[in-house]
N, C-alpha and C. Protein backbone atom coordinates (compact mmCIF):
# COMPACT_ATOMS: atom_id res chain seq x y z
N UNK A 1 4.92 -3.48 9.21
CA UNK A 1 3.66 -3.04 9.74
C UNK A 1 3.96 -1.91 10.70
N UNK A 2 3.31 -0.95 10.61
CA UNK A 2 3.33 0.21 11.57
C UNK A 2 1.88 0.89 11.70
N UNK A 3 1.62 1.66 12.62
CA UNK A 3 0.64 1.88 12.77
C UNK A 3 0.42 3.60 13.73
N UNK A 4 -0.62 4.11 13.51
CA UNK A 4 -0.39 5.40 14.68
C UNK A 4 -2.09 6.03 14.59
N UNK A 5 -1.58 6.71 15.59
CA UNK A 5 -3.33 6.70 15.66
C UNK A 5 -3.33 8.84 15.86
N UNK A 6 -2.43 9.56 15.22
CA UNK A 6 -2.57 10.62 15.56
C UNK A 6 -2.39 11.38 13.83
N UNK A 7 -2.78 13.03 14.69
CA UNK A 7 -2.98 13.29 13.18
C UNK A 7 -1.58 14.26 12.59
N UNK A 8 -1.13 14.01 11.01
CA UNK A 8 0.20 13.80 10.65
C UNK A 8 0.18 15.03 10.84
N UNK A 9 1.56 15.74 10.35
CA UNK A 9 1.83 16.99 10.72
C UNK A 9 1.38 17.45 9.11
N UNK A 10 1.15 18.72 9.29
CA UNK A 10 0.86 19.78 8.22
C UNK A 10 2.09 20.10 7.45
N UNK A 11 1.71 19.93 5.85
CA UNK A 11 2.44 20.10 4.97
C UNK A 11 2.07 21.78 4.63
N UNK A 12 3.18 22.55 4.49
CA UNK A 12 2.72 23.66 3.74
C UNK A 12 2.80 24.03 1.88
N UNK A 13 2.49 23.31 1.48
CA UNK A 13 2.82 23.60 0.02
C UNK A 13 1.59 23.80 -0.93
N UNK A 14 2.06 24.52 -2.00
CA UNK A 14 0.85 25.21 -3.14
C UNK A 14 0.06 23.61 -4.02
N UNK A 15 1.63 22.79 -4.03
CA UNK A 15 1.06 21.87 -4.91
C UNK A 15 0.68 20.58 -4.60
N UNK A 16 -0.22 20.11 -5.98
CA UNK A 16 -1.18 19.49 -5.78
C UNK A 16 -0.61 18.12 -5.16
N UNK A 17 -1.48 17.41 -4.70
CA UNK A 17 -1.03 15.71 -4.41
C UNK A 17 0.02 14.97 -5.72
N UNK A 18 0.43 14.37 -5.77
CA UNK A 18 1.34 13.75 -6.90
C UNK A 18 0.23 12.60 -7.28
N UNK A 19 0.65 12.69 -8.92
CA UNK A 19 -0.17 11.47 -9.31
C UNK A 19 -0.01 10.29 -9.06
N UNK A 20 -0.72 9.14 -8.88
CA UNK A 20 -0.65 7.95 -8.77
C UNK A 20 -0.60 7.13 -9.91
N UNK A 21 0.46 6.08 -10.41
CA UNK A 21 0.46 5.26 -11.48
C UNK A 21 1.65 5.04 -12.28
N UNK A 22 2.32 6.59 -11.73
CA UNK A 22 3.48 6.46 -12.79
C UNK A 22 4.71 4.96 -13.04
N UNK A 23 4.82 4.25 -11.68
CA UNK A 23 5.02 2.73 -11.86
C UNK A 23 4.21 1.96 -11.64
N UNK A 24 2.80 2.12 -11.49
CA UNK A 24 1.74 1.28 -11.45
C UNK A 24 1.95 0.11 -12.82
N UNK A 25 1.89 -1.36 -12.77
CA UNK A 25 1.47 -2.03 -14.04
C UNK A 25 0.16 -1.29 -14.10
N UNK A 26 0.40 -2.06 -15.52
CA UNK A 26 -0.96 -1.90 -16.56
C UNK A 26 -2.50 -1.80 -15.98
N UNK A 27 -3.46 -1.48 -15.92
CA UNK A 27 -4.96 -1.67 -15.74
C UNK A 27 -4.50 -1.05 -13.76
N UNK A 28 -3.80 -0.80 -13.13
CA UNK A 28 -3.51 -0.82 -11.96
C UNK A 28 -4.90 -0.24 -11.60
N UNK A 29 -5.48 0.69 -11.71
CA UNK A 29 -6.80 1.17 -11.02
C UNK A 29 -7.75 -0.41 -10.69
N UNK A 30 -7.86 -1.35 -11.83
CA UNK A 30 -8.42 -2.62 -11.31
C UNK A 30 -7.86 -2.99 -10.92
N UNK A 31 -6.01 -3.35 -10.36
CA UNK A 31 -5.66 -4.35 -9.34
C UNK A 31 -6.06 -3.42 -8.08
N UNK A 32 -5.96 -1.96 -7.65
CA UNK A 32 -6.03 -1.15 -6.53
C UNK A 32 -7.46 -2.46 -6.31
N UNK A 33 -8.75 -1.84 -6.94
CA UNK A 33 -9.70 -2.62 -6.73
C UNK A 33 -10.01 -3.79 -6.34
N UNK A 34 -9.28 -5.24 -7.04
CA UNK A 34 -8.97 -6.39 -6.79
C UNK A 34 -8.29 -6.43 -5.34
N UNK A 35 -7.50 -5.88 -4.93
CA UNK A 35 -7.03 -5.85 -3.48
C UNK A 35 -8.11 -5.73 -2.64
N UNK A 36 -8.17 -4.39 -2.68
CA UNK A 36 -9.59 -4.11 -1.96
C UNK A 36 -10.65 -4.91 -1.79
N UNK A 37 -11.32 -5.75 -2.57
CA UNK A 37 -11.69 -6.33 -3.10
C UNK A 37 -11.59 -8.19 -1.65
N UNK A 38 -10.14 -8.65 -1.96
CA UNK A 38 -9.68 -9.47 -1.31
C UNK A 38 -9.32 -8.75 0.23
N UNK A 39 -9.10 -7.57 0.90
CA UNK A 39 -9.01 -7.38 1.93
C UNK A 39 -10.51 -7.18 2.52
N UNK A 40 -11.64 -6.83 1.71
CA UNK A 40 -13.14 -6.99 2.52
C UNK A 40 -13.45 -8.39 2.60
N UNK A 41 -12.70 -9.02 1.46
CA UNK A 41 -13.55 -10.75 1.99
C UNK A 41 -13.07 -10.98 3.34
N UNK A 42 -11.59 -10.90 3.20
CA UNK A 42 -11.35 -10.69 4.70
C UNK A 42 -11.55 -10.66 6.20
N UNK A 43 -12.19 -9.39 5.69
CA UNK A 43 -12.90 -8.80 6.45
C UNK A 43 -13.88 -9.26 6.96
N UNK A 44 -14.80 -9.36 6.33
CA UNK A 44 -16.22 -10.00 6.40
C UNK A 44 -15.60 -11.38 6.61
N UNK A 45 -15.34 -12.40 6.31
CA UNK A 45 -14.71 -13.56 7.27
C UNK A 45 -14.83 -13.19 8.63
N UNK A 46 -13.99 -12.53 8.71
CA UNK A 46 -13.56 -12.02 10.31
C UNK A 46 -14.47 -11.14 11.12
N UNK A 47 -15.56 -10.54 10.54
CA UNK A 47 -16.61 -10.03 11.27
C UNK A 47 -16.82 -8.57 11.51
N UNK A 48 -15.58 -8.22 10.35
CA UNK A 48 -15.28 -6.54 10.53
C UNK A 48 -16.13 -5.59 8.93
N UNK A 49 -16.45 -4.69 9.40
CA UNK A 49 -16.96 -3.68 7.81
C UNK A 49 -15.91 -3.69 6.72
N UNK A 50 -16.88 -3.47 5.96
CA UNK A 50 -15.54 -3.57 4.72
C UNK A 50 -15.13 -1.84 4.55
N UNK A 51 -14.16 -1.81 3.93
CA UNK A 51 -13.54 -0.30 3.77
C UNK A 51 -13.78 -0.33 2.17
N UNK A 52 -13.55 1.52 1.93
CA UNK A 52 -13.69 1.93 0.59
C UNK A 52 -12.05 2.87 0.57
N UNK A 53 -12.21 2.60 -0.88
CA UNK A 53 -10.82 2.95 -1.44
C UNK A 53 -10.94 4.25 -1.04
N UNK A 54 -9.99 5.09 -0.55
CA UNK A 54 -9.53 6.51 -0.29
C UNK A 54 -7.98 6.70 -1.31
N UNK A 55 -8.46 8.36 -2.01
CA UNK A 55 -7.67 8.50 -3.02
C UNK A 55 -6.30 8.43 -2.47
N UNK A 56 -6.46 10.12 -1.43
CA UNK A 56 -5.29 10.46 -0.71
C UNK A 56 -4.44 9.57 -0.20
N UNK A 57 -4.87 8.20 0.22
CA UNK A 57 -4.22 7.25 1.12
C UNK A 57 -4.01 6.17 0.02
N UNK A 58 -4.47 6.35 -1.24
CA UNK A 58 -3.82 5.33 -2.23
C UNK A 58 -2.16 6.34 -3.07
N UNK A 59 -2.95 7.48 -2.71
CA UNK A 59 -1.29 8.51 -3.03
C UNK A 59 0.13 8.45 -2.28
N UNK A 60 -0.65 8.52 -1.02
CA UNK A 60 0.63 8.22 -0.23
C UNK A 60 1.09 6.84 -0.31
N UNK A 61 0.11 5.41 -0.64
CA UNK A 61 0.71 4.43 -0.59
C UNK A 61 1.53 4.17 -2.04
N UNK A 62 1.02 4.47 -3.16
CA UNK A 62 1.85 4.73 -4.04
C UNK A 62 3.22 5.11 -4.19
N UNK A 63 3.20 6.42 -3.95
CA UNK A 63 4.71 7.12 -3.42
C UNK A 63 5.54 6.17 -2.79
N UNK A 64 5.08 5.91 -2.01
CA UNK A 64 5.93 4.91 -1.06
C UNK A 64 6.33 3.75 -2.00
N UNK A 65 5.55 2.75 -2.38
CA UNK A 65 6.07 1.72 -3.00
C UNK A 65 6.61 1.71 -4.03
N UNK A 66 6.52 3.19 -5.11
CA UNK A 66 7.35 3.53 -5.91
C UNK A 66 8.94 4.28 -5.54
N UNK A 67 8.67 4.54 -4.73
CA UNK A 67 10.48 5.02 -4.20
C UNK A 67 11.13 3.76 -3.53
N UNK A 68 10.42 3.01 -3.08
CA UNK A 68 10.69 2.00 -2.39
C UNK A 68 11.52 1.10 -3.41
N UNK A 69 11.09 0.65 -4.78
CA UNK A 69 11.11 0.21 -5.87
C UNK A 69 12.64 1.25 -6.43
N UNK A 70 12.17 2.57 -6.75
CA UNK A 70 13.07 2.89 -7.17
C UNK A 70 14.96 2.98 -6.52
N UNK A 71 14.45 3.40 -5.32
CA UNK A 71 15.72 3.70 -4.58
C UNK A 71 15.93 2.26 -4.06
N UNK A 72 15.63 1.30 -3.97
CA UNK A 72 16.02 -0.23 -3.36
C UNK A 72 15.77 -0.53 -2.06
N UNK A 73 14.83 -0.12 -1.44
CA UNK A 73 14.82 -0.26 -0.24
C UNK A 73 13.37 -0.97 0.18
N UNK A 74 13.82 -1.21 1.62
CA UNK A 74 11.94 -2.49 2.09
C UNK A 74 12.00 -1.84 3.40
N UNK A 75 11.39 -0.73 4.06
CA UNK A 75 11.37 -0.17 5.10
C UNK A 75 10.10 0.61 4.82
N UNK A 76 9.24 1.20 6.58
CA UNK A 76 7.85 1.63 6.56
C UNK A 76 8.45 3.21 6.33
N UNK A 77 10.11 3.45 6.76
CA UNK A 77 10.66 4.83 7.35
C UNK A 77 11.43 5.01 5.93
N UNK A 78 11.06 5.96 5.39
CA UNK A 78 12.02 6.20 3.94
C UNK A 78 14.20 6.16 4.32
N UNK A 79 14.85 6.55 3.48
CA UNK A 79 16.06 6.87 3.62
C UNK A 79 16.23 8.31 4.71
N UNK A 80 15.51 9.36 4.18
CA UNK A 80 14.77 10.36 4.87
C UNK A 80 14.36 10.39 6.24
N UNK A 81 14.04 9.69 6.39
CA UNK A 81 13.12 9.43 7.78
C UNK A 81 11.86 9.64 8.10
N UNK A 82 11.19 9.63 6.61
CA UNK A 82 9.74 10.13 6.84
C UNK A 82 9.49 8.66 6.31
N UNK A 83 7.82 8.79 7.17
CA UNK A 83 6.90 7.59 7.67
C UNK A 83 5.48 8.14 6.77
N UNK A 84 4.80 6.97 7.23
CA UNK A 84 3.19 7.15 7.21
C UNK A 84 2.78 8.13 7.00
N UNK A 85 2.79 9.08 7.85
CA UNK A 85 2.21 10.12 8.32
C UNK A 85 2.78 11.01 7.69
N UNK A 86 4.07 11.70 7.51
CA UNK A 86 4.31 12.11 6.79
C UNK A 86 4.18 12.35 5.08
N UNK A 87 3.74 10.72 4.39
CA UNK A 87 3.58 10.95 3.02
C UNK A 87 1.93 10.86 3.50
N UNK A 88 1.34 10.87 4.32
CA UNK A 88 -0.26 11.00 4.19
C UNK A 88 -0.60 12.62 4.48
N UNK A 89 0.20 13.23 4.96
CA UNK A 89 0.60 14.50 4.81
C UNK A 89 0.79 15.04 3.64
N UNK A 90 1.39 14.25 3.02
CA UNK A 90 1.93 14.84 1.62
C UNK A 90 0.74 14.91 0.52
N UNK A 91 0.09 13.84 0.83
CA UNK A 91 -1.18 13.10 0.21
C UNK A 91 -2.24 14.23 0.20
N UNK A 92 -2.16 14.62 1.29
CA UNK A 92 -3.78 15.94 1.80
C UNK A 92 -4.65 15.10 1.90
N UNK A 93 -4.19 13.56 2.95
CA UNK A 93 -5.42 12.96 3.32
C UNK A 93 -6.21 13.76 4.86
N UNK A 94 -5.88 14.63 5.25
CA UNK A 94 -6.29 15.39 6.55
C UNK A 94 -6.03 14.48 7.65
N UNK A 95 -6.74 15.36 8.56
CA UNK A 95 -6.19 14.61 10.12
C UNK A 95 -6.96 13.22 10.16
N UNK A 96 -6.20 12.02 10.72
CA UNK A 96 -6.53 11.34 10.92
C UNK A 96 -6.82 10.30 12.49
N UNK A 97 -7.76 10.12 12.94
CA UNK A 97 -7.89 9.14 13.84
C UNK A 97 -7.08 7.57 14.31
N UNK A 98 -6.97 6.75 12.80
CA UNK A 98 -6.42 6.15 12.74
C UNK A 98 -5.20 5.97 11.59
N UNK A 99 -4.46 5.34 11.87
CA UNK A 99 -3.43 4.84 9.91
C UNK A 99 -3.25 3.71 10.78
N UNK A 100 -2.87 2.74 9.62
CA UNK A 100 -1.55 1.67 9.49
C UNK A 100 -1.22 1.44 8.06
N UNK A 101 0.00 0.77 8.39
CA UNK A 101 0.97 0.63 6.77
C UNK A 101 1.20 -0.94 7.26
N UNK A 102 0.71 -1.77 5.60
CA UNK A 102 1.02 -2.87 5.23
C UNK A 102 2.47 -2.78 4.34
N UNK A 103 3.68 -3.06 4.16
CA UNK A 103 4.37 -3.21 2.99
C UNK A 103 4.57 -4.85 2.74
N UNK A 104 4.67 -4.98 1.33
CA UNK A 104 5.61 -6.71 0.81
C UNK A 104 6.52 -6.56 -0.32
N UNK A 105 6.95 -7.08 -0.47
CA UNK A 105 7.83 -7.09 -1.75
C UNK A 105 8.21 -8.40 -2.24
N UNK A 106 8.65 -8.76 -3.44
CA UNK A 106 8.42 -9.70 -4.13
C UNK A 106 9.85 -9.32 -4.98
N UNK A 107 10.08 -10.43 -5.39
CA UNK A 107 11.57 -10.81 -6.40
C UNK A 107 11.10 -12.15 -7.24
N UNK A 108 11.02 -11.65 -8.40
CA UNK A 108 10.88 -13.13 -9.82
C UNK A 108 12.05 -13.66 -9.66
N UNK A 109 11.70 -14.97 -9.74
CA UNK A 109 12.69 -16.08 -10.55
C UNK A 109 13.35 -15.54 -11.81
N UNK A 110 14.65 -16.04 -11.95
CA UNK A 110 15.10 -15.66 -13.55
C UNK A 110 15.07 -16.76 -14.40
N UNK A 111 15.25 -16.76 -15.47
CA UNK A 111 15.94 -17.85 -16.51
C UNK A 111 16.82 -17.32 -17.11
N UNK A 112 18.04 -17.99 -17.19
CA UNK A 112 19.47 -17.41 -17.96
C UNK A 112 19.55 -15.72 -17.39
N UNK A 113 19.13 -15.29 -16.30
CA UNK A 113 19.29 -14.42 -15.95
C UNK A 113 18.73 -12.93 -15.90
N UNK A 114 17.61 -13.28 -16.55
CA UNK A 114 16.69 -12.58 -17.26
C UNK A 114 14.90 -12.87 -16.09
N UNK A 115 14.78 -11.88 -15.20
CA UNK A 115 13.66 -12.14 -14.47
C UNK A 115 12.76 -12.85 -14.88
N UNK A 116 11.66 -13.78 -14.69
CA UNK A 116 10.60 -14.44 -14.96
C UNK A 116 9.30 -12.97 -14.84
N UNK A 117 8.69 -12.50 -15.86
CA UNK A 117 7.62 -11.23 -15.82
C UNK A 117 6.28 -11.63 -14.84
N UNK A 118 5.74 -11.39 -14.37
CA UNK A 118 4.46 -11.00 -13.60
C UNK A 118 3.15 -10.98 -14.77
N UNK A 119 2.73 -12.71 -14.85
CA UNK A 119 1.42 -12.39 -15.77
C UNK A 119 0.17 -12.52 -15.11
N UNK A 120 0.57 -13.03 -13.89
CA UNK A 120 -0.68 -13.47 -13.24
C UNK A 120 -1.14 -12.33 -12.24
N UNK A 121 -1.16 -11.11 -12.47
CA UNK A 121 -1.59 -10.33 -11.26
C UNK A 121 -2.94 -10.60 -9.80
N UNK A 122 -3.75 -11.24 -10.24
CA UNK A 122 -4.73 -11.69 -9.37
C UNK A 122 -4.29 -12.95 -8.67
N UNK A 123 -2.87 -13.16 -8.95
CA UNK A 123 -2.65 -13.94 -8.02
C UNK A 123 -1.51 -13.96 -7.36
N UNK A 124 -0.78 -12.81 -8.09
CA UNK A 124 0.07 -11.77 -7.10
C UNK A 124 -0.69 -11.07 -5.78
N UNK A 125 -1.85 -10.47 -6.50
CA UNK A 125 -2.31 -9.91 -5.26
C UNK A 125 -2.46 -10.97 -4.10
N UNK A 126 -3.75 -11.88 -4.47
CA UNK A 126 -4.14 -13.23 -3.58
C UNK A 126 -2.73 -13.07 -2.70
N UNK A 127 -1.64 -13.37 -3.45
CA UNK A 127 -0.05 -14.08 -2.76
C UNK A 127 0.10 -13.17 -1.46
N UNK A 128 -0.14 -11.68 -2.30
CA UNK A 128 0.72 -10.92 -0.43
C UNK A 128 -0.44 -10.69 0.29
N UNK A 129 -1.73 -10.55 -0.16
CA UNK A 129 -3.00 -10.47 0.99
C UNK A 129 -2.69 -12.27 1.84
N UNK A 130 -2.68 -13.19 1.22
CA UNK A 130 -2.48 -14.32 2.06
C UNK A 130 -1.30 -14.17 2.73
N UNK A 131 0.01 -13.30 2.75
CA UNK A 131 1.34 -12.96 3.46
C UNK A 131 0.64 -12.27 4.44
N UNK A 132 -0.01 -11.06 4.37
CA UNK A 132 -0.64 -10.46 5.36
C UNK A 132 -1.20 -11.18 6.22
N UNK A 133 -2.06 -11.74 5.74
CA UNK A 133 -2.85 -12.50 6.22
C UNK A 133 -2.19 -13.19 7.61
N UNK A 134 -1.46 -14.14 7.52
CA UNK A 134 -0.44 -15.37 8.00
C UNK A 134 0.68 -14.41 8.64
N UNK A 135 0.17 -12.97 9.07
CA UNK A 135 1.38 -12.12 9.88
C UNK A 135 0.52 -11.46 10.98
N UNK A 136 1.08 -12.21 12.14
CA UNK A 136 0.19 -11.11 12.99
C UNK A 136 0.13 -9.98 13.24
N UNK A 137 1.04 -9.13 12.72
CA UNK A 137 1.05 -7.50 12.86
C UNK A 137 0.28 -6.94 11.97
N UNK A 138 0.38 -7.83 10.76
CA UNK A 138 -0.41 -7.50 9.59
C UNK A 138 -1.53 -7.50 9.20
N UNK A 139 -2.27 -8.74 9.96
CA UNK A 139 -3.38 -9.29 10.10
C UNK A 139 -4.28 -8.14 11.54
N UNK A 140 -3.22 -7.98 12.09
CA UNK A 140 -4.23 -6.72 13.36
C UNK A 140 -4.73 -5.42 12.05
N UNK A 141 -3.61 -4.77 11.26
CA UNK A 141 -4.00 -3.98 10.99
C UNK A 141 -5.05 -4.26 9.64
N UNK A 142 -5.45 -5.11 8.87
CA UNK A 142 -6.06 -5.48 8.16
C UNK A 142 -7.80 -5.98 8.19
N UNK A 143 -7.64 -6.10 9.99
CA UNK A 143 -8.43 -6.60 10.56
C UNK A 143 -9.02 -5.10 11.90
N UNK A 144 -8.84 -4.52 11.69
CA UNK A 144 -8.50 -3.53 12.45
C UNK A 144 -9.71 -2.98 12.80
N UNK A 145 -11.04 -3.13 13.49
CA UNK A 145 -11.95 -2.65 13.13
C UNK A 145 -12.36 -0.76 13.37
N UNK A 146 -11.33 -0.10 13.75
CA UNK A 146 -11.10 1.14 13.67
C UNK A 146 -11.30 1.86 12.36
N UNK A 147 -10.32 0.84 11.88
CA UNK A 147 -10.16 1.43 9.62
C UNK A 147 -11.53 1.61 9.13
N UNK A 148 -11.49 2.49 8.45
CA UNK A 148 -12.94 2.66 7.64
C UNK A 148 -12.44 2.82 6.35
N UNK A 149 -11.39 2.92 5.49
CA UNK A 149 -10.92 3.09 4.30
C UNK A 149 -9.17 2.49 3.89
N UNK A 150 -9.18 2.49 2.96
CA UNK A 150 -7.89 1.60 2.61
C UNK A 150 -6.96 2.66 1.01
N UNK A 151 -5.75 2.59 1.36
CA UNK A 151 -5.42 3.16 0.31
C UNK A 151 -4.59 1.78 -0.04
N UNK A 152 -3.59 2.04 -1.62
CA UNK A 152 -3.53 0.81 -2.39
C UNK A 152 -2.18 1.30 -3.42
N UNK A 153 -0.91 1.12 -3.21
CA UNK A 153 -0.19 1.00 -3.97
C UNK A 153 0.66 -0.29 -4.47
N UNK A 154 0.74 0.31 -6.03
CA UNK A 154 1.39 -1.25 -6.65
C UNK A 154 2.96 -0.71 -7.52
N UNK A 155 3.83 -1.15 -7.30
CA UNK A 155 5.07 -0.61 -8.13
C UNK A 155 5.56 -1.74 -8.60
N UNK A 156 5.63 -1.84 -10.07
CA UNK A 156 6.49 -2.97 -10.91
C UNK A 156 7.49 -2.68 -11.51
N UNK A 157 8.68 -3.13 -11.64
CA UNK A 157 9.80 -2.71 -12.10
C UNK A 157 9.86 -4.43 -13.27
N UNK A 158 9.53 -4.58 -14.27
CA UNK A 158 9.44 -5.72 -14.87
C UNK A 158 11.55 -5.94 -15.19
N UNK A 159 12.06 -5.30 -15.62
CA UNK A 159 13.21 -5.75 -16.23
C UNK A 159 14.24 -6.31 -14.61
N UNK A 160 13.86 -5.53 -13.59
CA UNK A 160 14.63 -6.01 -12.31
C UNK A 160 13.40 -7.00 -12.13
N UNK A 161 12.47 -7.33 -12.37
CA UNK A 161 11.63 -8.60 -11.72
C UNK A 161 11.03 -8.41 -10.09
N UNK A 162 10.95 -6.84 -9.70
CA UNK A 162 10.56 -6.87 -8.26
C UNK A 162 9.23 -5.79 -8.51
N UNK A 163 8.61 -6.18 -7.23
CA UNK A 163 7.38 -5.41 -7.37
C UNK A 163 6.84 -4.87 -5.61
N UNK A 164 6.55 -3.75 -5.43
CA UNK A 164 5.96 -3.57 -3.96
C UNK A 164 4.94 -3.21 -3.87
N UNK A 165 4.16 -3.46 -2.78
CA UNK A 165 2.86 -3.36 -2.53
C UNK A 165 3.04 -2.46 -1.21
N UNK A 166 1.75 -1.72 -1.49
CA UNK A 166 1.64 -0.77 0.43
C UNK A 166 0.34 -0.88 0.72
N UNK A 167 -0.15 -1.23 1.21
CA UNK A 167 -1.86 -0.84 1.75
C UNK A 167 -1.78 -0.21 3.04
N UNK A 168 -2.66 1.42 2.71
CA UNK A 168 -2.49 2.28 3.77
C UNK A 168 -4.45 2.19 4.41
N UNK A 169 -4.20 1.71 5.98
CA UNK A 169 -5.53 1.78 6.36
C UNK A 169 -5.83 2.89 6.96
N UNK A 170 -6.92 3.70 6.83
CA UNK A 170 -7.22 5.37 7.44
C UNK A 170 -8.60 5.74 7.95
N UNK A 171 -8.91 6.49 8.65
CA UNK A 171 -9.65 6.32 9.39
C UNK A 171 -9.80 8.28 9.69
N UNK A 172 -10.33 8.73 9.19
CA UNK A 172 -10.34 10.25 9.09
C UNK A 172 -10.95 11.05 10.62
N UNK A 173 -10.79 11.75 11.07
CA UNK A 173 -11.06 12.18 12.50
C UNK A 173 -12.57 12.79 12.63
């Protein structure tokens, strides 16, 4: 969990945001949703507005949980040393008022050595929103009533059996 409340530094480049999905599982635009989805019930439990999906901040959370995935690592700060703010920079989500970064990660069971696959996604998600949930750093920023929008990355690597999640909360100036 990390969090910052200032606005990222300026990227100078021609090109566009990077796409989102390229390790997304299958249907991923409905799990982004389904999250979302389970972080307003949340919400509304707890007495706070619900947020709407923001592209830019589902880009940067993407990125993240796909390098995260790829290169092996469980950190908010890349190998690099770039953060939040930096890939929300990268994103062209503009200046922001608020961020925070949720990450989780997950490892299947094997049999004979061979990962156990991910069929149940709606209850993958449920699994790390209830991790969040049951974390108090996690639960401030989830609960955050500053956030007005949520970004949403999902990275599956099925043959290694691991998968990461990022939910980026944003709050535009």
């Amino acid at each position: 969990m990390v969090s910052g409340g200032y606005t990222p530094p300026t990227w100078t480049t021609a090109a566009p945001p990077p796409a989102i999905g390229d390790v997304c599982p299958s249907g991923c635009a409905d799990l982004r949703s389904q999250l979302l989805a389970l972080v307003n019930q949340d919400r509304a439990a707890n007495g706070q507005a619900v947020l709407t999906l923001y592209e830019p901040a589902s880009v940067a959370a993407q990125e993240h949980a796909e390098d995260m995935l790829r290169r092996g690592y469980f950190d908010h700060i890349n190998p690099e040393g770039d953060g939040p703010g930096e890939r929300l920079a990268r994103a062209h989500a503009g200046p922001a008022r608020f961020w925070a970064e949720n990450i989780w990660s997950y490892r299947a069971s094997s049999i004979n050595g061979t990962p156990v696959p991910v069929n149940d996604w709606p209850g993958m998600l449920a699994h790390a929103e209830d991790d969040w949930m049951h974390s108090l750093g996690h639960r401030a920023n989830l609960l955050n009533s500053t956030a007005t929008s949520l970004g949403v990355g999902i990275s599956y690597d099925a043959t290694m059996g691991k998968a990461r999640m990022v939910q980026v909360f944003f709050t535009p100036q």
